[in-house]
Protein backbone atom coordinates (compact mmCIF):
# COMPACT_ATOMS: atom_id res chain seq x y z
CA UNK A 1 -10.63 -1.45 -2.29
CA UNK A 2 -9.78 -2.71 0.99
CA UNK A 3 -10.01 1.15 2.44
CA UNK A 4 -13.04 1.62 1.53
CA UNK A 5 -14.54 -2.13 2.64
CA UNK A 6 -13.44 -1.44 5.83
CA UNK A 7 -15.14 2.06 6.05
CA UNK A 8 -18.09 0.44 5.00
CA UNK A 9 -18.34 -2.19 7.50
CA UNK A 10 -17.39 0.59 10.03
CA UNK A 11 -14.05 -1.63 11.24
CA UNK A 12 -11.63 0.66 13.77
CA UNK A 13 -7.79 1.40 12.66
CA UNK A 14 -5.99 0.33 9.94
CA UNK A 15 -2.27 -0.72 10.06
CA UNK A 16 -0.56 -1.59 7.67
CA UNK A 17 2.79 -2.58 6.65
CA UNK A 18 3.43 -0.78 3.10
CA UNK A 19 2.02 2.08 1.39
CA UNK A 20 0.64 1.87 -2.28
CA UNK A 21 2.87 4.85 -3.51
CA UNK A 22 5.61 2.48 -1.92
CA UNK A 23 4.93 -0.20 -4.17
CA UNK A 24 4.42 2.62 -7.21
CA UNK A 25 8.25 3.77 -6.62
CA UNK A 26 9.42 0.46 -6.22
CA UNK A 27 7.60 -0.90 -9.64
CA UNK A 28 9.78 1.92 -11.10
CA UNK A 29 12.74 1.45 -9.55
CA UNK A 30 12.38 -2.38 -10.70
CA UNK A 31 11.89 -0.71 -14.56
CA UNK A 32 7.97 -1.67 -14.43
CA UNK A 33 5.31 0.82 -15.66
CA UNK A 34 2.17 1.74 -13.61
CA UNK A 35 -0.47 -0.45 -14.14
CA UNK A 36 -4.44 0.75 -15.01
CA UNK A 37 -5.85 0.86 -11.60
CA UNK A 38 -5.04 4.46 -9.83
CA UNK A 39 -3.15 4.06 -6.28
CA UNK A 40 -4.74 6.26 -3.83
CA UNK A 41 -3.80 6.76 -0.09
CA UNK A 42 -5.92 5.54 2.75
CA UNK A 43 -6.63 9.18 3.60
CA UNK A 44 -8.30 9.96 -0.17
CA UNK A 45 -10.81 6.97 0.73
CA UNK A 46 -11.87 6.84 4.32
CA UNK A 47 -11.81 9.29 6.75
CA UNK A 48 -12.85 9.07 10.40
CA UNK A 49 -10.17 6.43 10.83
CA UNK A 50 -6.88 5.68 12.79
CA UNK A 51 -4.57 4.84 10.11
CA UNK A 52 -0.96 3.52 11.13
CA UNK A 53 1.53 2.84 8.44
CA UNK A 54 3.71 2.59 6.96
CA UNK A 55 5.73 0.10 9.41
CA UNK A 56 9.46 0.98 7.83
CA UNK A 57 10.77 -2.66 9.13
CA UNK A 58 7.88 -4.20 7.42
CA UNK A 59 7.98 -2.29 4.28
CA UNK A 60 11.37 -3.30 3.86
CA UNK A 61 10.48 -6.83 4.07
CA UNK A 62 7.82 -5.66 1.49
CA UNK A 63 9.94 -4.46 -1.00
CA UNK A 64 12.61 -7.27 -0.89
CA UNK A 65 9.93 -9.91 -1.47
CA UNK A 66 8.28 -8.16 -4.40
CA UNK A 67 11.83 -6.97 -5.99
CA UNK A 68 12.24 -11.32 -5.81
CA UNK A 69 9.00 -11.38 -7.79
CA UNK A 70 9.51 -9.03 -10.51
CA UNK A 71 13.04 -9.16 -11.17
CA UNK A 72 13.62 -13.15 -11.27
């Protein structure tokens, strides 16, 4: 949803810090099925754009604060 705002509004690059199909591998490494909503990659929903990310240091970060969510 966010891709595809931001290709509609015509915004420049994208960065980000994790990847959906991150957060897919971790929900399963954490023992929690996919949920409804398909993930699809930046790519599959805009093109035309600079995309940077996954930042590996940030991801990290990522997945440490959402295996403290889900696995309290």
């Amino acid at each position: 949803m966010c891709a595809a705002a931001h290709g509609w509004v015509g915004l420049g690059r994208i960065v980000y810090a994790s990847s959906s199909q991150q957060l897919v591998e971790w929900l399963s490494s954490f023992g929690i099925k996919p949920g409804r909503v398909r993930n699809l990659a930046i790519e599959e929903v805009i093109r035309d754009t600079i995309i940077d990310g996954p930042n590996l240091e940030l991801s990290e970060q990522v997945r440490l604060l959402q295996k403290k969510f889900h696995t309290k």
